[in-house]
Protein backbone atom coordinates (compact mmCIF):
# COMPACT_ATOMS: atom_id res chain seq x y z
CA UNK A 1 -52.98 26.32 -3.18
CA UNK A 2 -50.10 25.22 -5.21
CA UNK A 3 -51.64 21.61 -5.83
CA UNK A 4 -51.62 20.89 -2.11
CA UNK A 5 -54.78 19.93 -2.31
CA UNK A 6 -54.41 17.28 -4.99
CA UNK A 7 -50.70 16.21 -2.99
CA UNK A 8 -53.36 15.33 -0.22
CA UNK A 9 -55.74 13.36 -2.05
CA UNK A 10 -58.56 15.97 -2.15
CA UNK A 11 -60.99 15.29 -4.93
CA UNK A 12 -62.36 18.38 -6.94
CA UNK A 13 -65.36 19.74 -5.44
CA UNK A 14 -65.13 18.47 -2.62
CA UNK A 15 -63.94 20.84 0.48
CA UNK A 16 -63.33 16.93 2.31
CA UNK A 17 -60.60 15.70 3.42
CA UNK A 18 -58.91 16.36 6.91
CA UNK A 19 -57.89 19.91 7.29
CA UNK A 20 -55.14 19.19 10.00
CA UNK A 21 -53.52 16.65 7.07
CA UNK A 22 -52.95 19.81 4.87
CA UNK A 23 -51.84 21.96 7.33
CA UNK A 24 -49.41 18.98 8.49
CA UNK A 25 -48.35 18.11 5.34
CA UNK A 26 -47.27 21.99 4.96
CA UNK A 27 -46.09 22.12 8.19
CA UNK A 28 -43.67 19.57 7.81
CA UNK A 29 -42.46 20.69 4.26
CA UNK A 30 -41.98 24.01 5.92
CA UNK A 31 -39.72 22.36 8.55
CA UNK A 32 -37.95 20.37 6.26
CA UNK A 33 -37.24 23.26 3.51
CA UNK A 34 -35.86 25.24 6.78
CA UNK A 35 -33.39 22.53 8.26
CA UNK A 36 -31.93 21.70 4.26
CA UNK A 37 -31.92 25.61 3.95
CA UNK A 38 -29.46 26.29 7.10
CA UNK A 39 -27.69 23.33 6.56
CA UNK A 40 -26.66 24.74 3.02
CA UNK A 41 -26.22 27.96 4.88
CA UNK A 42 -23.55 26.44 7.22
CA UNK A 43 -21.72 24.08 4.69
CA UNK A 44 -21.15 27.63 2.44
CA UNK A 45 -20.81 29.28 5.07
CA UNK A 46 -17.22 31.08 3.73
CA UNK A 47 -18.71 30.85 0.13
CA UNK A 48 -21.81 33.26 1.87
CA UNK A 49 -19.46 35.60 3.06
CA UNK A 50 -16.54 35.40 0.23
CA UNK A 51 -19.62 36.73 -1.70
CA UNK A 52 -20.82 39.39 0.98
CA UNK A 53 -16.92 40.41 1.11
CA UNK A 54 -17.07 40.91 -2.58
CA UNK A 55 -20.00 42.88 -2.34
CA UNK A 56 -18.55 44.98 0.19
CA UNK A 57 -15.51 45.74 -1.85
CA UNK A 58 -18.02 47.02 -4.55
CA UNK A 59 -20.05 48.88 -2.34
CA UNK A 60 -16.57 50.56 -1.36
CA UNK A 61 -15.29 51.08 -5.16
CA UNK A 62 -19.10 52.40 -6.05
CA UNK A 63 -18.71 54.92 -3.37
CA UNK A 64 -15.49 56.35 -4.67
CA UNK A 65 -16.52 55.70 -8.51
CA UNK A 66 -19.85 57.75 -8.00
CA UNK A 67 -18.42 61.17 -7.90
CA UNK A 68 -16.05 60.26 -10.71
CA UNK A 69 -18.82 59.47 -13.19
CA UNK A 70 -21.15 62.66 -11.98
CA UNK A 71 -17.90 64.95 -12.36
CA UNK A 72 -15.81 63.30 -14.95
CA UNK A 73 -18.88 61.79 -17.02
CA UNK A 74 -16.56 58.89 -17.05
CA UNK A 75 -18.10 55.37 -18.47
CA UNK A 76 -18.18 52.98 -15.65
CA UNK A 77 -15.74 50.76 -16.04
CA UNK A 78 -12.90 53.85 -16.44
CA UNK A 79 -14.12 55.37 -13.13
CA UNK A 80 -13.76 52.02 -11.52
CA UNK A 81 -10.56 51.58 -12.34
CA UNK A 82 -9.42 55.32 -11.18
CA UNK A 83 -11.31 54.33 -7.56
CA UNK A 84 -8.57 51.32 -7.94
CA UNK A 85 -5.99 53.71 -8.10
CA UNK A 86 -6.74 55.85 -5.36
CA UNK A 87 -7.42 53.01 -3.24
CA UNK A 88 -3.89 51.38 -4.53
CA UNK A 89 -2.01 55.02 -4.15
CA UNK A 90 -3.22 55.56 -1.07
CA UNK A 91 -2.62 52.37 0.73
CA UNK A 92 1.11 52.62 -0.95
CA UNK A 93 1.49 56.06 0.50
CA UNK A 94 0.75 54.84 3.94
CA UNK A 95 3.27 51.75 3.47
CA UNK A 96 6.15 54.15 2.21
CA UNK A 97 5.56 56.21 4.70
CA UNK A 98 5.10 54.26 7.82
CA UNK A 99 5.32 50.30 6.36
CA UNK A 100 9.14 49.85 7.77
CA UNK A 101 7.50 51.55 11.34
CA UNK A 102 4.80 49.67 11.36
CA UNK A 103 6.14 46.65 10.43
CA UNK A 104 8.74 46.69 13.24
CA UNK A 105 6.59 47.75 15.99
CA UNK A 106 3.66 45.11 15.25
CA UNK A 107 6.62 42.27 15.41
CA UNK A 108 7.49 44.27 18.64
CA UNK A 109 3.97 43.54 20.67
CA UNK A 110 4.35 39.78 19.84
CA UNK A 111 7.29 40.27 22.40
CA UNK A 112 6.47 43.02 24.90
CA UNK A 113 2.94 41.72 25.50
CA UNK A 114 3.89 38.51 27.18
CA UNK A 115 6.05 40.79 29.28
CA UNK A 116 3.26 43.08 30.21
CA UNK A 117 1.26 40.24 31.54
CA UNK A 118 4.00 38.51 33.65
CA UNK A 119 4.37 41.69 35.68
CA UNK A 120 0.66 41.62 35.98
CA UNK A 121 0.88 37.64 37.10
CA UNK A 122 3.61 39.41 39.58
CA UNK A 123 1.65 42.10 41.40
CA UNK A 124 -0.97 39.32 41.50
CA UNK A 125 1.55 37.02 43.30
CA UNK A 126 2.70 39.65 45.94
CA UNK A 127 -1.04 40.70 46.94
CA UNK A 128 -2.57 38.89 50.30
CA UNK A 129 -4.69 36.23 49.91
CA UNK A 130 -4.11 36.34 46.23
CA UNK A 131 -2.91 32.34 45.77
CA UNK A 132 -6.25 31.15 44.66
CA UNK A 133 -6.74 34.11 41.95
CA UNK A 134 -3.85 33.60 40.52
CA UNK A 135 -4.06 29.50 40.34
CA UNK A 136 -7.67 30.54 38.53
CA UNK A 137 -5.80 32.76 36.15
CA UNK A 138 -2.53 30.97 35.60
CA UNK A 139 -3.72 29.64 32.67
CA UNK A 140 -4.93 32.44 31.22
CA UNK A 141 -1.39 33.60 30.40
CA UNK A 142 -0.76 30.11 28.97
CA UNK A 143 -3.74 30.60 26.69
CA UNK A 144 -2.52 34.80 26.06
CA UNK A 145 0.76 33.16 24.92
CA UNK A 146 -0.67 30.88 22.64
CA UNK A 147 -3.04 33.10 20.88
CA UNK A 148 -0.39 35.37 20.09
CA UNK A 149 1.99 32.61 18.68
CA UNK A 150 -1.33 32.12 16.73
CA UNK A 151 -1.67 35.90 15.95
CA UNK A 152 2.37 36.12 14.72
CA UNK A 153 1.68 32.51 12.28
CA UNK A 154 -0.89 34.27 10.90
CA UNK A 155 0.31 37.57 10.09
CA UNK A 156 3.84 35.62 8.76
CA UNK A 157 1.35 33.31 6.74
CA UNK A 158 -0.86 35.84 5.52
CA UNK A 159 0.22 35.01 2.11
CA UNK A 160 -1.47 31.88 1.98
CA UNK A 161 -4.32 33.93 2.16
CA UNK A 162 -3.64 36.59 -1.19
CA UNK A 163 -5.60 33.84 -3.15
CA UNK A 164 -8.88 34.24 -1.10
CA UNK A 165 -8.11 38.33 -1.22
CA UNK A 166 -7.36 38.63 -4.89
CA UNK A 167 -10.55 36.57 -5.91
CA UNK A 168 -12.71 39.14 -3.36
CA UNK A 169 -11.18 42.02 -5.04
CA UNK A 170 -11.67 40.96 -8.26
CA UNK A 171 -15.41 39.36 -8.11
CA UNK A 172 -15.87 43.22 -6.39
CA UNK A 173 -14.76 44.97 -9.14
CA UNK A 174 -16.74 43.07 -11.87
CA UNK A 175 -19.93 43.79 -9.05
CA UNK A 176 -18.76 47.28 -9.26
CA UNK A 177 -18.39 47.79 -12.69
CA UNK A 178 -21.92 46.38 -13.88
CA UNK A 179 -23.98 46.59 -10.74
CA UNK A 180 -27.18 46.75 -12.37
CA UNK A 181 -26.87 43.92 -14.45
CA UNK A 182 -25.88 41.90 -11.36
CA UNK A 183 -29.00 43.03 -9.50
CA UNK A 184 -31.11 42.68 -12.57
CA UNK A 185 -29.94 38.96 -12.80
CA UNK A 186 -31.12 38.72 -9.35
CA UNK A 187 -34.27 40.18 -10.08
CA UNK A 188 -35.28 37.97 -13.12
CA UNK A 189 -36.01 35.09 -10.84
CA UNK A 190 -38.84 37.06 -8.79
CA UNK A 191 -42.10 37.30 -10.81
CA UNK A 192 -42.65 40.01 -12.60
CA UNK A 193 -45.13 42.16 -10.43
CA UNK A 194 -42.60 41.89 -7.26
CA UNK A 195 -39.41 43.36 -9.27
CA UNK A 196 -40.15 46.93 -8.69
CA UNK A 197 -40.52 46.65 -5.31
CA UNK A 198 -37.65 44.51 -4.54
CA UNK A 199 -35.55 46.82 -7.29
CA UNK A 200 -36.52 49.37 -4.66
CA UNK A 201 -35.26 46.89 -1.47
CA UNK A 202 -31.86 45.95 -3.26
CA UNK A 203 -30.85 49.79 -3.59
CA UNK A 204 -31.72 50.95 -0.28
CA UNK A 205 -30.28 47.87 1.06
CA UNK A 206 -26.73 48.94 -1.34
CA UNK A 207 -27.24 52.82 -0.14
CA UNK A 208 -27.42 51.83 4.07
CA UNK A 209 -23.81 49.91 3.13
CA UNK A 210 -22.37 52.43 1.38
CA UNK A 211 -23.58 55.28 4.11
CA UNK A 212 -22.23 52.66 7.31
CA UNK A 213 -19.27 51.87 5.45
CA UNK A 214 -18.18 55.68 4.72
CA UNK A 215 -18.97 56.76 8.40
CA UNK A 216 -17.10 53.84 9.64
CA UNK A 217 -14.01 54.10 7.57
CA UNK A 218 -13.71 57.78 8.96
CA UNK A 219 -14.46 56.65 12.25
CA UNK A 220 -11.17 53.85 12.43
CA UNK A 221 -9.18 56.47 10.50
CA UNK A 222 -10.05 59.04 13.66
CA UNK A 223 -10.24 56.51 16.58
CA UNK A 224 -6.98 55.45 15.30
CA UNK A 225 -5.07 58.98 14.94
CA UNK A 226 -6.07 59.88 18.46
CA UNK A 227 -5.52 56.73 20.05
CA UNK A 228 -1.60 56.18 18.20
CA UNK A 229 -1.00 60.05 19.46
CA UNK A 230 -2.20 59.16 22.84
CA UNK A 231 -0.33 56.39 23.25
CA UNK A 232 2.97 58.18 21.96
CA UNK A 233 2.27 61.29 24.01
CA UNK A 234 2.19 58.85 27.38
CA UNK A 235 5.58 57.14 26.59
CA UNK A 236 4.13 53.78 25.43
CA UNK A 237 6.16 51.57 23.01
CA UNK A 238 5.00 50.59 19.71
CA UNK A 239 2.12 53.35 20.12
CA UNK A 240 1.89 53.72 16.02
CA UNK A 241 0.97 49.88 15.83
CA UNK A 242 -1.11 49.94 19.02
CA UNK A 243 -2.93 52.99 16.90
CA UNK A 244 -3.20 50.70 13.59
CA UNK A 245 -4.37 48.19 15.28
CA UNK A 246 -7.45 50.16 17.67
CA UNK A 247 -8.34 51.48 14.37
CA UNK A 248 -8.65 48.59 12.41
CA UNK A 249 -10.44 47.11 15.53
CA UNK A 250 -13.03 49.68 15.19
CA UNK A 251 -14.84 48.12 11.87
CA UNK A 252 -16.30 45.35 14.57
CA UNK A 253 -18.39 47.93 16.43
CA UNK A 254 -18.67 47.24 20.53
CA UNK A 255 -16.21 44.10 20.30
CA UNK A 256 -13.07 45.57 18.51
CA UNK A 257 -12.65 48.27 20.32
CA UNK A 258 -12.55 46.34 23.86
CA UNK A 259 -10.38 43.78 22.37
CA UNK A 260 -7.86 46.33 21.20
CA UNK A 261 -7.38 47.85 24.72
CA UNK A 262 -6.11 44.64 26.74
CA UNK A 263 -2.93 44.58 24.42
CA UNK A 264 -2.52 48.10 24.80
CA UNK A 265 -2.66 47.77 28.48
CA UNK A 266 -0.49 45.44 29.17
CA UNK A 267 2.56 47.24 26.91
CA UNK A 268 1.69 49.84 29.04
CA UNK A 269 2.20 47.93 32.04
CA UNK A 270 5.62 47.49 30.92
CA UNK A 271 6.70 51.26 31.53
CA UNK A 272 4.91 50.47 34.49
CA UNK A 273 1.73 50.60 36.52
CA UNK A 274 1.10 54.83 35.81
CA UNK A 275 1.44 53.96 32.39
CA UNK A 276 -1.19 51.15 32.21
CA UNK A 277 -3.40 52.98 34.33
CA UNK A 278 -2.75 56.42 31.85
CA UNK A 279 -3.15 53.63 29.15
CA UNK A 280 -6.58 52.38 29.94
CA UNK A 281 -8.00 56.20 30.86
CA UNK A 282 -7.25 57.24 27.47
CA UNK A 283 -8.75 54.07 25.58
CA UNK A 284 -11.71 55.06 27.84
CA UNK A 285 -11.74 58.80 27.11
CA UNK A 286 -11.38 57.73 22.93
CA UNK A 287 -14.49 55.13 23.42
CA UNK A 288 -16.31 57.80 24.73
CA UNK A 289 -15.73 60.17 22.56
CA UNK A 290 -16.20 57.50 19.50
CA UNK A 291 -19.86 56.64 21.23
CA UNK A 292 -21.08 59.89 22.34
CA UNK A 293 -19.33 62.64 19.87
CA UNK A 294 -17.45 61.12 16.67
CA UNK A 295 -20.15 58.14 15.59
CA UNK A 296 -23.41 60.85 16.11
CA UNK A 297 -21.56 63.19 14.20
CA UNK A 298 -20.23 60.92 11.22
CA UNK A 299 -23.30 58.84 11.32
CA UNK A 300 -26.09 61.55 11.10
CA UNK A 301 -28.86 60.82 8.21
CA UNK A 302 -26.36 57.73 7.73
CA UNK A 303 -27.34 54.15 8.34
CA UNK A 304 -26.76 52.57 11.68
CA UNK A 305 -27.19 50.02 13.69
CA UNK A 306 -29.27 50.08 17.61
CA UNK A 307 -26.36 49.37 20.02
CA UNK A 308 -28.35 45.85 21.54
CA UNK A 309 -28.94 44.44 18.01
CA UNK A 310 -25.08 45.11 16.75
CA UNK A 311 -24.05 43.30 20.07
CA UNK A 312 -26.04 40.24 18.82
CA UNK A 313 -25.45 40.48 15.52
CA UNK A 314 -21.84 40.40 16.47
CA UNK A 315 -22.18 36.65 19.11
CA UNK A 316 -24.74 35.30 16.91
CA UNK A 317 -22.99 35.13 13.23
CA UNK A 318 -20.08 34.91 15.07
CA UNK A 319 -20.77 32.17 16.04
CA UNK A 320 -22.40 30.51 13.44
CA UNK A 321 -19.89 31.57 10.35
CA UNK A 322 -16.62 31.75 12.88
CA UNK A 323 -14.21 34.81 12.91
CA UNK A 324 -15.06 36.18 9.31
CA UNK A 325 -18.74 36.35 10.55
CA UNK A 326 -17.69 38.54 13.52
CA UNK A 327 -15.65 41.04 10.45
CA UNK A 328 -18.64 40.97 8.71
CA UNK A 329 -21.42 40.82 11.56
CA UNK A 330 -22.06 44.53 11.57
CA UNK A 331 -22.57 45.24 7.77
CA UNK A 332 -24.63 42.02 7.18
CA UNK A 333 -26.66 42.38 10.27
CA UNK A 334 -27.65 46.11 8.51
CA UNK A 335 -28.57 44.32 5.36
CA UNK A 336 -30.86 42.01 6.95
CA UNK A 337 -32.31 44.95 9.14
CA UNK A 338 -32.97 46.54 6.06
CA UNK A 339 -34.58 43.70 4.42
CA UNK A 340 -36.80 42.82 7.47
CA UNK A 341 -37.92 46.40 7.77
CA UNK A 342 -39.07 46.56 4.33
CA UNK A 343 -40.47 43.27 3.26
CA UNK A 344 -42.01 42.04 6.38
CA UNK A 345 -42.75 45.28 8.37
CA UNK A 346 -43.98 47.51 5.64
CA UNK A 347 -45.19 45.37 3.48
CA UNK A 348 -46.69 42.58 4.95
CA UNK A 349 -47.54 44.38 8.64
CA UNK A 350 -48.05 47.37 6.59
CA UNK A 351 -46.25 49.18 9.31
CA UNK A 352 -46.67 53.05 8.25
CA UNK A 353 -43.63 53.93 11.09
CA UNK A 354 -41.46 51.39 9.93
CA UNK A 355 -38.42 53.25 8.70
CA UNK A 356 -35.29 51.13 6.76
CA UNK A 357 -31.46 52.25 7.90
CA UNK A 358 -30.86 55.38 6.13
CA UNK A 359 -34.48 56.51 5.27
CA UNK A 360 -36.04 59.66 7.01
């Protein structure tokens, strides 16, 4: 099969030659094609995911262009644009509205944090038998201070970063604008007999994005309203930033939201130890609500994730494409469910119960 035979040495007619050679031979190619194949996986690594983010901004444009070209019969490229707007008028109504506020109380948690964990390094010091804890976590606070200098650089030096964003948004829009001829470009490099079914693949794989991607937006929006009016209902400072921020932490399923509560405790621990203790009850009472009420409800018929397979999803391209492959774990981990499910489980298991994200 594809001239192996002759690679080997094989002469026609005859079945000779040493099977075990073949199956070496292909073996090692195999092994070879694999190791070159994540090597040019982790040298692009932030090309992959520039492109994934730019795919994810057209999923997101698509979703709010849709409607517009069913109820408008707008041409494509108008009702793009108009999903630009909204996007642009919205995001611009939440800066004129709460940008100054927002602004101020994000700069404030840069400086109330570190005071929220030297009282805890305080009532650590006055407890008995307590001296050996604390040496264990006295550099803990070292390391807390320096990943919020880190935090503050970045958020004064985001603009070194527009470059990156603009060229996301824009490769998005073109994506969104023409998205067939981009998948149809993809397509003309499978033989012909295979395109219908991976035509097939590519939209369910576009429709699980778009249905995770709605539900989760709504999701941060919520998780983010209750937790800011929490917050401000228990007295603690900067609760409208502490709210952004929980919400925002919410697109990284399981991990955002547990990150999000430590700085939220520890400004709480400033008001003092009621308020940390208030603090922490109602990021619990908000997680459980997210898990057991607002994500079933948001996320019925919609594509999602099992709980053990986002958690890995989350360490393992985490890991291997750094802190824009934990952003992006969740949504490419549901792609490659997707594509799993439906070109190795269905059609090559021929798995009859095998069921892709989204599909009933």
């Amino acid at each position: 099969m594809f001239g192996l035979g002759k690679l080997m040495g094989d002469k026609p007619g005859v079945s000779g030659g040493d099977p075990w050679k073949g199956r070496l031979a292909f073996g090692a190619i195999v092994l070879v094609s694999a190791y070159f194949a994540v090597q040019l996986i982790v040298t692009l690594q932030t090309l992959w995911l520039l492109i994934f983010g730019a795919i994810v901004v057209a999923v997101v444009l698509r979703a709010l262009a849709d409607p517009i070209v069913r109820w408008l019969k707008a041409p494509d490229p108008l009702a793009v644009f108009l999903s630009l707007l909204i996007v642009a008028g919205v995001l611009a109504g939440i800066l004129t509205l709460f940008g100054a506020q927002i602004t101020e109380q994000v700069v404030a948690l840069s400086a109330v944090v570190p005071q929220g964990w030297n009282k805890v390094q305080s009532w650590i010091q006055a407890q008995p038998y307590a001296a050996q804890l604390f040496e264990q976590l006295q550099g803990l606070g070292d390391r807390a201070g320096q990943a919020l200098q880190v935090a503050q650089k970045f958020a004064l030096g985001f603009a070194s970063g527009v470059t990156t964003l603009v060229l996301v948004i824009v490769a998005g829009v073109f994506l969104a604008i023409e998205p067939a001829k981009s998948r149809e470009g993809l397509l003309s490099m499978v033989p012909m007999d295979r395109r219908p079914r991976l035509r097939e693949v590519l939209n369910s794989c576009g429709k699980a994005l778009k249905g995770w991607l709605k539900a989760q937006l709504f999701s941060m929006v919520l998780v983010g309203t209750l937790t800011g009016v929490g917050l401000a209902i228990i007295g603690v400072p900067s609760a409208l930033g502490l709210g952004l921020l929980t919400g925002l932490a919410q697109f990284v399923p399981i991990v955002g939201p547990i990150v999000s509560t430590v700085p939220a405790v520890l400004v709480g621990a400033t008001q003092g130890w009621e308020t940390a203790l208030m603090t922490l009850a109602l990021y619990v009472v908000v997680s459980q609500l997210e898990s057991n009420f607002i994500t079933p409800m948001v996320q019925k018929n919609v594509a999602n994730l099992p709980v053990v397979l986002g958690i890995f999803a989350v360490v393992g391209i985490g890991t291997l494409f750094g802190p824009l492959g934990v952003l992006f774990a969740t949504p490419l981990a549901l792609v490659l469910h997707t594509l799993i499910t439906m070109l190795y489980r269905q059609d090559v298991l021929g798995d009859p119960d095998a069921k892709a994200p989204g599909e009933k």
